[in-house]
N, C-alpha and C. Protein backbone atom coordinates (compact mmCIF):
# COMPACT_ATOMS: atom_id res chain seq x y z
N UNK A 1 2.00 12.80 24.42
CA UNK A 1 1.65 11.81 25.41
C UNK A 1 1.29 10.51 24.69
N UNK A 2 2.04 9.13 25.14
CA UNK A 2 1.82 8.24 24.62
C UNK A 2 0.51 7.33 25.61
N UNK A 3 -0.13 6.48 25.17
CA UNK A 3 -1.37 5.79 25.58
C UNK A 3 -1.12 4.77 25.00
N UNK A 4 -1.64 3.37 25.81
CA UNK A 4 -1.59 2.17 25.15
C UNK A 4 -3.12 2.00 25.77
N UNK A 5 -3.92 1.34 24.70
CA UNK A 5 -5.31 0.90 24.99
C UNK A 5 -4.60 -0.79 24.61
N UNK A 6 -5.14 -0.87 25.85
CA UNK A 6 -4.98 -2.92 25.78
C UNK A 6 -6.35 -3.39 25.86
N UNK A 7 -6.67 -4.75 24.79
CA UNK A 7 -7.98 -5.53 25.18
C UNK A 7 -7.78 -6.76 25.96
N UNK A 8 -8.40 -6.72 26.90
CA UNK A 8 -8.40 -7.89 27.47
C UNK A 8 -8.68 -9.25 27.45
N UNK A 9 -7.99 -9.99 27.56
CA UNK A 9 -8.61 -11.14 27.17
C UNK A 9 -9.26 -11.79 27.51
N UNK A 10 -10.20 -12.87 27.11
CA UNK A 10 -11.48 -13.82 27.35
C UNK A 10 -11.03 -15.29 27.24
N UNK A 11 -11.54 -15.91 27.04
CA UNK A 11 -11.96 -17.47 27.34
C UNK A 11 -11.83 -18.00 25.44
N UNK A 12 -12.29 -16.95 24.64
CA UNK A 12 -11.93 -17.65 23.38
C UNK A 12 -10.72 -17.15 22.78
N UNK A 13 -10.35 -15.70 23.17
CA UNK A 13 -8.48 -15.63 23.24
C UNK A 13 -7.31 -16.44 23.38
N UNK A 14 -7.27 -16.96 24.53
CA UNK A 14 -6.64 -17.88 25.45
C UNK A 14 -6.98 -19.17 24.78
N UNK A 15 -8.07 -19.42 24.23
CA UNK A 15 -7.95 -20.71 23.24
C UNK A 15 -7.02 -20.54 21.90
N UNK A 16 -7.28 -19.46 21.50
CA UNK A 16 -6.28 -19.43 20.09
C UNK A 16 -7.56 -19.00 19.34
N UNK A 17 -8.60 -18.79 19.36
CA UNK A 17 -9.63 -18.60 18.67
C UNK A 17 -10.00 -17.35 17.94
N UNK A 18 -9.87 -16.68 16.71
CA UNK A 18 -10.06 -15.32 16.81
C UNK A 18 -11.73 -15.22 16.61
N UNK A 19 -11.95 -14.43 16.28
CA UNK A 19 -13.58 -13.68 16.58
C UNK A 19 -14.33 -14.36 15.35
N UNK A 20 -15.57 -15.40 15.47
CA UNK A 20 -16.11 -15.62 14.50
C UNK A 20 -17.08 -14.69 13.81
N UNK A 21 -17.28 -13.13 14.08
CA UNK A 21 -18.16 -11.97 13.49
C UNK A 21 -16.86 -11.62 12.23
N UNK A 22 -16.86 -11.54 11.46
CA UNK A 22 -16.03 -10.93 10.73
C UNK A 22 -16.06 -9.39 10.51
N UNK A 23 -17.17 -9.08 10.72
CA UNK A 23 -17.34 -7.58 11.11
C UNK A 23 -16.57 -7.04 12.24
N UNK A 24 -16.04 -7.87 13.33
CA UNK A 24 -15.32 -6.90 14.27
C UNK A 24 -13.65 -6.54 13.52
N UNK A 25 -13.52 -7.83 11.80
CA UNK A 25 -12.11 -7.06 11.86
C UNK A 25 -12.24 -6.10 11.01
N UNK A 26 -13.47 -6.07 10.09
CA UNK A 26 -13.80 -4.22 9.46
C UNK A 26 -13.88 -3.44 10.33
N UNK A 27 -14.52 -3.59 11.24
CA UNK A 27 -14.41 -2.30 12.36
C UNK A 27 -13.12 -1.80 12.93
N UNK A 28 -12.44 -2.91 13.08
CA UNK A 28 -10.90 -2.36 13.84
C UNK A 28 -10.03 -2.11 12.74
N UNK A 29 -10.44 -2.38 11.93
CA UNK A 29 -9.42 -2.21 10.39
C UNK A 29 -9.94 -0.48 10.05
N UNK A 30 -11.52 0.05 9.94
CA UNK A 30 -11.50 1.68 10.26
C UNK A 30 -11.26 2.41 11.22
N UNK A 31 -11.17 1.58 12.27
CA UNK A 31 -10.50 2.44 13.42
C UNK A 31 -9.07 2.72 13.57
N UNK A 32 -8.54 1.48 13.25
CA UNK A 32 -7.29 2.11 13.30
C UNK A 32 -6.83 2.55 11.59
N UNK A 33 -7.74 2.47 10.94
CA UNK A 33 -6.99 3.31 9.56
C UNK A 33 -7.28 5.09 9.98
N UNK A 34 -8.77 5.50 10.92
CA UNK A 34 -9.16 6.43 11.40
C UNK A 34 -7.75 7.35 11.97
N UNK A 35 -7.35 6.60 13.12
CA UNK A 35 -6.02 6.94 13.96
C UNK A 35 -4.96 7.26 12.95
N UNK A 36 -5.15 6.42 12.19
CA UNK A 36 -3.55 6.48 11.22
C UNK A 36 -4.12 8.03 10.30
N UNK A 37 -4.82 8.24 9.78
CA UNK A 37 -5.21 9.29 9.27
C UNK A 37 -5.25 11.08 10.33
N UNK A 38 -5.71 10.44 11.21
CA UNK A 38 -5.15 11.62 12.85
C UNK A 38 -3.55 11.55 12.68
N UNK A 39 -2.89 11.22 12.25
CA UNK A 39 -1.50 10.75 12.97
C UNK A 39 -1.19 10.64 13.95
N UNK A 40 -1.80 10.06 15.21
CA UNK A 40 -2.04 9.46 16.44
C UNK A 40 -1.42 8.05 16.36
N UNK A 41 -1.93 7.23 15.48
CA UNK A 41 -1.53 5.98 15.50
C UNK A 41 0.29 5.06 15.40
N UNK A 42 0.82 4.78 16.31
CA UNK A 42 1.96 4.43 16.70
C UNK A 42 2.30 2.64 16.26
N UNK A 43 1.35 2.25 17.13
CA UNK A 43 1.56 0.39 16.84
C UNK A 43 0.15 0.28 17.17
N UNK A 44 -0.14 -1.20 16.26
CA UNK A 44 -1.34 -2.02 17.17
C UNK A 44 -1.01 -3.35 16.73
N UNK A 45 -1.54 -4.44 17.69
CA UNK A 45 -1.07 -6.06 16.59
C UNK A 45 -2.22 -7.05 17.91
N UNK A 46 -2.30 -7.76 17.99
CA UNK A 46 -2.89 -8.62 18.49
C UNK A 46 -1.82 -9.93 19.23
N UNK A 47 -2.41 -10.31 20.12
CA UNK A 47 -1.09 -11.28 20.94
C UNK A 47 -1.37 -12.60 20.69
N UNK A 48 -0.90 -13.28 20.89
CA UNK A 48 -1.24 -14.77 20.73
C UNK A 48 -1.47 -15.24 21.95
N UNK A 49 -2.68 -16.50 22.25
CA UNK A 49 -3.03 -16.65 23.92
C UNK A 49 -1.56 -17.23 24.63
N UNK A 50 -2.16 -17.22 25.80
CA UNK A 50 -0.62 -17.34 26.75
C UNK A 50 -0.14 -18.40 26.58
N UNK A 51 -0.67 -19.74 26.22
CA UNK A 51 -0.32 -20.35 26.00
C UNK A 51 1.02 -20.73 25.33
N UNK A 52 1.28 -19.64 24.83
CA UNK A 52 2.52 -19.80 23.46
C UNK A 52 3.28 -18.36 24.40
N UNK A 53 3.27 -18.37 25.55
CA UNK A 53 4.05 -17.30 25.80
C UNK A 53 4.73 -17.84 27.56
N UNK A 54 5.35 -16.44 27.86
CA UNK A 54 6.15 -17.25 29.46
C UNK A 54 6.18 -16.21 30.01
N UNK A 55 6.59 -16.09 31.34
CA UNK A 55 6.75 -14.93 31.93
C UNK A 55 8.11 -15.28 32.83
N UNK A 56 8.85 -14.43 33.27
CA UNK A 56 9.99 -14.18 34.02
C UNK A 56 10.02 -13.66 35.27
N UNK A 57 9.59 -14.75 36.45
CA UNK A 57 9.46 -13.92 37.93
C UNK A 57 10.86 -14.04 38.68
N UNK A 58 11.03 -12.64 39.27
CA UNK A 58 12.64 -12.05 39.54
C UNK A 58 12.02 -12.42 41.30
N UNK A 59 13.23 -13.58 42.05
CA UNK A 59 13.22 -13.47 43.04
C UNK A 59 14.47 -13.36 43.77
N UNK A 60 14.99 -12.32 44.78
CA UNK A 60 15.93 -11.64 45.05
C UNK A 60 16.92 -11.56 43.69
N UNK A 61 16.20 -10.86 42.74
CA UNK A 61 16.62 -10.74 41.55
C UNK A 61 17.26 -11.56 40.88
N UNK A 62 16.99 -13.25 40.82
CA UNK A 62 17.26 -13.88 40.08
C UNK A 62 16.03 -14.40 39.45
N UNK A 63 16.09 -14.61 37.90
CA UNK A 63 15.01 -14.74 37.01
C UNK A 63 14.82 -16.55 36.92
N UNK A 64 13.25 -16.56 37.20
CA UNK A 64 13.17 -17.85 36.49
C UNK A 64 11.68 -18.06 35.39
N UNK A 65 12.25 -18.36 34.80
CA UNK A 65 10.85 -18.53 33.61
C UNK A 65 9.71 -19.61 34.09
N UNK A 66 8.62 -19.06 33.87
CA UNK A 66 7.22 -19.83 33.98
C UNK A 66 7.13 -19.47 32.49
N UNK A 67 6.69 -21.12 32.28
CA UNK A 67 5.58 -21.34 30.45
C UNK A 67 4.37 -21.27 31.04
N UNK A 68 3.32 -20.45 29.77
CA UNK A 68 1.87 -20.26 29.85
C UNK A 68 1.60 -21.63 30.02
N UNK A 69 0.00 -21.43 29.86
CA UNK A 69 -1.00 -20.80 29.82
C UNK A 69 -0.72 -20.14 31.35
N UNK A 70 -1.87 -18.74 31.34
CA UNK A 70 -1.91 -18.14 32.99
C UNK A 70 -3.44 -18.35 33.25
N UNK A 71 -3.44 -18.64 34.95
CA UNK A 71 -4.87 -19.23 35.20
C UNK A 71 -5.79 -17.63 34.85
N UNK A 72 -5.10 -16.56 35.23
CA UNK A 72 -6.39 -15.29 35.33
C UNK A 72 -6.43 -14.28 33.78
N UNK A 73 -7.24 -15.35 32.97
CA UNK A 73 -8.06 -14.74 31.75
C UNK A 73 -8.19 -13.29 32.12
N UNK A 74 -8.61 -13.34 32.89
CA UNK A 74 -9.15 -11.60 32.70
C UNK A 74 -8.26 -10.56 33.27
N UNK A 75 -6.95 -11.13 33.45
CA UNK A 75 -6.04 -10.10 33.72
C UNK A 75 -5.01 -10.44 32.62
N UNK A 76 -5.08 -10.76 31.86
CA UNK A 76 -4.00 -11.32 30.61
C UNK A 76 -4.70 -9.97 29.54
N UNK A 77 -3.48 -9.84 28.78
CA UNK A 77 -3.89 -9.09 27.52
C UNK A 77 -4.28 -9.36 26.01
N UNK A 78 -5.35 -9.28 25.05
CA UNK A 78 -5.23 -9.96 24.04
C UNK A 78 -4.79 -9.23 22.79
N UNK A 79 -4.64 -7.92 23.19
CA UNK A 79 -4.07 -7.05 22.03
C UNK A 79 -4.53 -5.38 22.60
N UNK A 80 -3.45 -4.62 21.71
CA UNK A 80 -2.73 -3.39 22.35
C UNK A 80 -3.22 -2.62 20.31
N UNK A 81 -3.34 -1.53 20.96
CA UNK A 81 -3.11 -0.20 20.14
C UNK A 81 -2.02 1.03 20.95
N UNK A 82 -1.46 1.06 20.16
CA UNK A 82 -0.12 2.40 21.02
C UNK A 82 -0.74 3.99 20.33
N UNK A 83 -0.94 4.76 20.73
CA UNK A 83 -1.15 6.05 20.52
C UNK A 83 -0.77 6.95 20.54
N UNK A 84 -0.23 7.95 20.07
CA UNK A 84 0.55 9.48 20.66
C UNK A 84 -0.65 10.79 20.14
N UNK A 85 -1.24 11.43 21.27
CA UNK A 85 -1.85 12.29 21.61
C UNK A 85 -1.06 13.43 22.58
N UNK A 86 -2.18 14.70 22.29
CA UNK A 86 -1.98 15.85 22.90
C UNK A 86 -2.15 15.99 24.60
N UNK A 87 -3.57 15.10 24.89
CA UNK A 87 -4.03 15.47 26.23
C UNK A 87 -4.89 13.29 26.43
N UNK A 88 -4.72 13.69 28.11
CA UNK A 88 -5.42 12.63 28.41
C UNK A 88 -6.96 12.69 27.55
N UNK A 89 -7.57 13.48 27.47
CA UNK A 89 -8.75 13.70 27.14
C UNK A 89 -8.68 13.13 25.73
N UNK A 90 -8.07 13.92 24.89
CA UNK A 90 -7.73 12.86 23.77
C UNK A 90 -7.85 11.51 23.11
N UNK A 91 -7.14 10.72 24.44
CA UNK A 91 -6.84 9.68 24.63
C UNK A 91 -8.53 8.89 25.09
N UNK A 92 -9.08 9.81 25.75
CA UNK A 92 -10.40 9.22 26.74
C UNK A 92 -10.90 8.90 25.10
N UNK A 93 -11.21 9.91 24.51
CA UNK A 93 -12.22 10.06 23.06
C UNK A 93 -11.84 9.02 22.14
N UNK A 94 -10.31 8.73 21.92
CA UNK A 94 -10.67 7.70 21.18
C UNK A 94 -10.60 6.16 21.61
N UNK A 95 -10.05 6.11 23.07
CA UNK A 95 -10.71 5.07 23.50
C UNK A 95 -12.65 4.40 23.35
N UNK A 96 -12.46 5.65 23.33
CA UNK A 96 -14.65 5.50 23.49
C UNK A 96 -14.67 5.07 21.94
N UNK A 97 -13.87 5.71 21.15
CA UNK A 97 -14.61 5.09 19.85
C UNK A 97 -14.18 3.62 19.73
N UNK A 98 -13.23 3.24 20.06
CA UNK A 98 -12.91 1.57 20.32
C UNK A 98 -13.92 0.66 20.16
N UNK A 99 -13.78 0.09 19.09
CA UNK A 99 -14.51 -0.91 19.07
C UNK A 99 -14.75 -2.07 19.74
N UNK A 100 -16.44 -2.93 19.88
CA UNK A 100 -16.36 -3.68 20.70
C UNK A 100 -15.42 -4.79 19.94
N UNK A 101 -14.58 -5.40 21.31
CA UNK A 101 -13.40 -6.10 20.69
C UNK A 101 -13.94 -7.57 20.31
N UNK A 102 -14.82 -8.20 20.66
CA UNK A 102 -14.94 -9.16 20.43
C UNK A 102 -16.76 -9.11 19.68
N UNK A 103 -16.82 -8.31 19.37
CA UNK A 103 -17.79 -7.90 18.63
C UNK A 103 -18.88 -7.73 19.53
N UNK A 104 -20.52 -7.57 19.04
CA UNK A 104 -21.68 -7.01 19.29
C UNK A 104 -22.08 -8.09 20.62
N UNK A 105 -21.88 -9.10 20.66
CA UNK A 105 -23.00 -9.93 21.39
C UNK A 105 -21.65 -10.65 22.32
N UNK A 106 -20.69 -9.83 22.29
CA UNK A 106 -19.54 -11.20 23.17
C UNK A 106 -19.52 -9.81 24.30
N UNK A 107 -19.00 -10.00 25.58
CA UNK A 107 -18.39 -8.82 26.71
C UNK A 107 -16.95 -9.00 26.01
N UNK A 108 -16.91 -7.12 26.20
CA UNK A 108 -15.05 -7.09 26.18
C UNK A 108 -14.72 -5.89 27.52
N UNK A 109 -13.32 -5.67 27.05
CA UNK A 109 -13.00 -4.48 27.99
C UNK A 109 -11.93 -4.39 27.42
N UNK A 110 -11.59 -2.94 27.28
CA UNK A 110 -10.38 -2.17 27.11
C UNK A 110 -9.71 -1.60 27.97
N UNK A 111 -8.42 -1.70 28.22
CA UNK A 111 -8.11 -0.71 29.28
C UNK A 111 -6.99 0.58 28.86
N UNK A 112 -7.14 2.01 29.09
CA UNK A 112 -5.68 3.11 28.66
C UNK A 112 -5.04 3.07 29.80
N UNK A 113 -3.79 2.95 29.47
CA UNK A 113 -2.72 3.51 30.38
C UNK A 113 -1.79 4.14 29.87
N UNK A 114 -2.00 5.79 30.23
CA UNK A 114 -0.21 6.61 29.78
C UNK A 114 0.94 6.07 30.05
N UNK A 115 2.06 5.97 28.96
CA UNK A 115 3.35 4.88 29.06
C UNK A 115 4.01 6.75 29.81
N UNK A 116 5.21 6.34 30.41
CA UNK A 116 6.36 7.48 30.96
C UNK A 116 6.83 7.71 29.99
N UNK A 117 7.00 8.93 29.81
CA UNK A 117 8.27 9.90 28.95
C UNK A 117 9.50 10.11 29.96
N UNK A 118 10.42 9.90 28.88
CA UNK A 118 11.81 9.90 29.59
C UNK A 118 12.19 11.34 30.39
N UNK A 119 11.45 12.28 30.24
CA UNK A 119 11.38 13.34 30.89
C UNK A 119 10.63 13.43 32.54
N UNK A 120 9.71 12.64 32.43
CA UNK A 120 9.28 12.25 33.74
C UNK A 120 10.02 11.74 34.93
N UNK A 121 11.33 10.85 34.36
CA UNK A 121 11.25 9.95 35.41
C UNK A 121 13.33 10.89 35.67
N UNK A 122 13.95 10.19 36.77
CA UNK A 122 14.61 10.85 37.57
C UNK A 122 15.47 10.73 36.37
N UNK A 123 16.42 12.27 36.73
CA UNK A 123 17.68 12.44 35.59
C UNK A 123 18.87 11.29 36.06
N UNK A 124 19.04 10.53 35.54
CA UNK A 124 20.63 9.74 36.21
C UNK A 124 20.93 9.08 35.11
N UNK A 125 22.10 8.38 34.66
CA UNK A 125 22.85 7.49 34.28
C UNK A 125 21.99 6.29 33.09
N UNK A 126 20.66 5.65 33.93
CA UNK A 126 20.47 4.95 33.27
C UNK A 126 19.34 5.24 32.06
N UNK A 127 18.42 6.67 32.64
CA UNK A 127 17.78 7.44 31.91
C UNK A 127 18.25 7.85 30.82
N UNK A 128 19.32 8.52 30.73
CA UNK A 128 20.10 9.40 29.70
C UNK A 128 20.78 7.93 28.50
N UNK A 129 21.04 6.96 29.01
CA UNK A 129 21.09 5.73 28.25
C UNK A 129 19.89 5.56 27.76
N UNK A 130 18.89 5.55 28.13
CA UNK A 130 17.34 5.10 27.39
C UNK A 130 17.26 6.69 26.13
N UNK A 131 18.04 7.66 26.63
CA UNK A 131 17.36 8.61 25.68
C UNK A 131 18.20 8.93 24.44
N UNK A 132 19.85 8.03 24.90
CA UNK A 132 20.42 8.09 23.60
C UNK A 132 19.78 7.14 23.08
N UNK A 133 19.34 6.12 23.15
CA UNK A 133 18.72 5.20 22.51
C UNK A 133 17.86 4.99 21.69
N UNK A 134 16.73 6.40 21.88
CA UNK A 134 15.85 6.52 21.42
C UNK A 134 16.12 7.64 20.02
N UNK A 135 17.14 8.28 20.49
CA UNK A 135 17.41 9.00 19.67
C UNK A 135 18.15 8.25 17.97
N UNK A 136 18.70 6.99 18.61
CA UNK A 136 19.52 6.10 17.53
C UNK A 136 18.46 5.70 16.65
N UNK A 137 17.08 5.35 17.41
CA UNK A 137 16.31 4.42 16.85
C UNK A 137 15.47 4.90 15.86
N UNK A 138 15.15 6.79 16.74
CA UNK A 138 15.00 7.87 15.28
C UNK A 138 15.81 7.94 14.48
N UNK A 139 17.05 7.87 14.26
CA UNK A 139 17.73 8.10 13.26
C UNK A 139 17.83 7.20 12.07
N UNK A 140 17.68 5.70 12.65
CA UNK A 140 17.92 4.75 11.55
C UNK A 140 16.18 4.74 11.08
């Protein structure tokens, strides 16, 4: 089971600002060396604020790009850890060890969400394309 823990972003994210504690990047630097030592650990990286990013809204399925910034901070993401675990529970535990993201004295929030396995979702055409795919991407 894969898990993505996303941090959310704040007000000094969205500026471009990273964390002036330097202790929060020892902490996330043993946490995720922790994971990598579980062999749990998949990806993690940090995003750049929206500013430097766009989004693509599909109307009667034609795409048009919006450039950042986005007005709702607190629904934007500021960085992701990817995980592969046994059980949700798993997943709960090392969310909890998650460090505070913006260190001791700032509010953060993390959020998990289980990504779909290609086994979940309906057998057809475009599925079985996603799973040769994945299989290529193991190989190389």
């Amino acid at each position: 089971m894969r898990f993505m823990i996303m941090v959310r972003a704040n007000a000094l994210t969205e500026a471009g600002e990273p964390p002036d504690d330097v202790e929060v990047f020892a902490e996330m630097a043993r946490y995720h060396e922790a994971l990598a030592k579980a062999g749990v650990l998949l990806d993690a990286s940090g995003l750049h604020p929206s500013s430097r990013g766009f989004r693509v809204h599909y109307t009667d399925g034609k795409p048009t790009v919006l450039d950042g910034p986005f007005a709702e901070t607190k629904e934007l993401i500021a960085g992701y850890t990817l995980i592969q675990v046994r059980s949700r529970d798993e997943a709960l535990e090392w969310a909890r060890r998650f460090p505070s993201p913006f260190g001791k004295h700032t509010e953060g929030e993390v959020e998990v969400r289980q990504l779909y396995e290609l086994d979940e979702l309906p057998q057809c055409e475009g599925v079985e394309s996603f799973r040769q795919l994945q299989e290529q991407l193991k190989a190389s």
